[in-house]
Protein backbone atom coordinates (compact mmCIF):
# COMPACT_ATOMS: atom_id res chain seq x y z
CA UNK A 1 31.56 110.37 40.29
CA UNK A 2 30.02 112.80 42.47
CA UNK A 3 32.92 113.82 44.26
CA UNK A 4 34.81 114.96 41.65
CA UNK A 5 35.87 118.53 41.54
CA UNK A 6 35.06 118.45 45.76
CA UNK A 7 37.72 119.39 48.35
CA UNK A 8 37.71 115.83 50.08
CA UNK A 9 37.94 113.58 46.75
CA UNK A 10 40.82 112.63 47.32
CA UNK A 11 39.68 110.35 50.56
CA UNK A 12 37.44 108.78 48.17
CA UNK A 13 40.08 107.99 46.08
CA UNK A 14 41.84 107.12 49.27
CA UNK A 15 39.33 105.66 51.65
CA UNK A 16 40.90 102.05 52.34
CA UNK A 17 43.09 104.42 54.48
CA UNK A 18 41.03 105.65 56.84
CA UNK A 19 39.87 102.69 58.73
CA UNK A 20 43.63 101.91 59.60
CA UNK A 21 43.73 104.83 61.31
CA UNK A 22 42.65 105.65 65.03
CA UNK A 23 39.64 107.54 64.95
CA UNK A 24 40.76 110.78 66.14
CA UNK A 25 43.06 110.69 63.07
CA UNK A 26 40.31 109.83 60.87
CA UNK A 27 37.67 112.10 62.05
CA UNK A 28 40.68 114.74 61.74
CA UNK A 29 41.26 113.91 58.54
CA UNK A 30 37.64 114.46 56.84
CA UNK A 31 36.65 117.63 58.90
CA UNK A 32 39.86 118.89 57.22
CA UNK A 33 39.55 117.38 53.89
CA UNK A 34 35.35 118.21 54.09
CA UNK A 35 36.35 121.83 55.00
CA UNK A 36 34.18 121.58 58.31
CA UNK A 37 37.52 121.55 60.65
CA UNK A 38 36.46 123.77 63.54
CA UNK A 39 39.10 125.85 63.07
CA UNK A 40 38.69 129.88 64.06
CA UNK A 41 38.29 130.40 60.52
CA UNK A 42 35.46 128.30 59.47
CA UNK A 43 33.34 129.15 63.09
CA UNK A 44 34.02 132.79 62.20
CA UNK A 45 32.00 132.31 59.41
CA UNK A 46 29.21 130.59 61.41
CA UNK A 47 29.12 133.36 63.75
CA UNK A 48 30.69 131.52 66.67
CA UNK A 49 34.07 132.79 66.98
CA UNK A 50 34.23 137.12 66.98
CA UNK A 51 37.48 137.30 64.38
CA UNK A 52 39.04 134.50 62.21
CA UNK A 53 42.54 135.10 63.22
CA UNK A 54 45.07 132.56 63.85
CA UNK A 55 45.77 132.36 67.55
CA UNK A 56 49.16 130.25 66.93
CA UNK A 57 50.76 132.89 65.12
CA UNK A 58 48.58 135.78 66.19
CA UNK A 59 49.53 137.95 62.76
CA UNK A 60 47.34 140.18 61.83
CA UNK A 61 45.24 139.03 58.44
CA UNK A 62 45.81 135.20 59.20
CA UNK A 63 42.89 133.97 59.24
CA UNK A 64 43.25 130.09 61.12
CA UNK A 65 42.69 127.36 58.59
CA UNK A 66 44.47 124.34 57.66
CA UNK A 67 46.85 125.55 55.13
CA UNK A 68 48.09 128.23 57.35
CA UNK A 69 48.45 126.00 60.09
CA UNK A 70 50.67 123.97 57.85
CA UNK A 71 52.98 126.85 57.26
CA UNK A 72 53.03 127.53 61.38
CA UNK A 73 53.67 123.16 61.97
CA UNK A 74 56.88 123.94 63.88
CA UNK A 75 54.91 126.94 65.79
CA UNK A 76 52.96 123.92 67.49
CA UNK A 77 54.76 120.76 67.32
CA UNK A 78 58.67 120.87 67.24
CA UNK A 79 58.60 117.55 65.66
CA UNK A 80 56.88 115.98 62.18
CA UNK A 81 53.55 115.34 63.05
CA UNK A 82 50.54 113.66 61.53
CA UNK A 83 47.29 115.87 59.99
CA UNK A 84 44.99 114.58 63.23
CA UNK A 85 47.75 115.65 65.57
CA UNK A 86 48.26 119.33 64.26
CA UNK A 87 44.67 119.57 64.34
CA UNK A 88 43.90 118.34 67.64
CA UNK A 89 47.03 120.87 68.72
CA UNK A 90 45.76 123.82 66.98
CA UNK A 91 42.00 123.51 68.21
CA UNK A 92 43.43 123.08 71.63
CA UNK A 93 45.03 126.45 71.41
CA UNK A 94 42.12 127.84 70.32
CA UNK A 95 40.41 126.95 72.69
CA UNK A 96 42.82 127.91 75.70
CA UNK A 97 42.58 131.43 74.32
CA UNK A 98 39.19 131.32 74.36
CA UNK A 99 38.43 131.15 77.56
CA UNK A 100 41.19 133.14 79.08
């Protein structure tokens, strides 16, 4: 199969999931699983954002992607949330920082 050995094969694996879920969780889900989340990590490395750093725990050397953000959960949300949630939360911070 031609996903094997990719980051998102597991949705393939997986994908009568998806459609179950509401899109924002969905979409969510396969920018994080596809690696193309948005996150200050990944537009560092297209140039967009000056510095990969994570703006929820502002540390230096922690770079913002979605396994750090998973260690930082509680940082965002004081409750269990869902992948599309923490996402959503996390860009939103980013975002606020940006333009202040």
């Amino acid at each position: 199969m031609k996903s094997d050995g990719k980051k998102w094969a597991g949705l393939v694996d997986k994908s009568e999931i998806l459609p179950d879920h509401p899109p924002k969780e969905t979409v969510a889900t396969i920018r994080i699983a596809t690696g193309h989340d948005c996150l200050a990590e990944y537009l560092y490395k297209l140039g967009i954002l000056p510095s990969p750093q994570c703006v929820v725990c502002n540390e230096e050397n922690s770079n913002m992607e979605w396994e750090h953000l998973n260690v930082y959960k509680k940082k965002l949300l004081n409750f269990k949330s869902s992948m599309g949630t923490l996402y959503r939360s996390a860009r939103n911070q980013m975002m606020l920082n940006q333009s202040g």
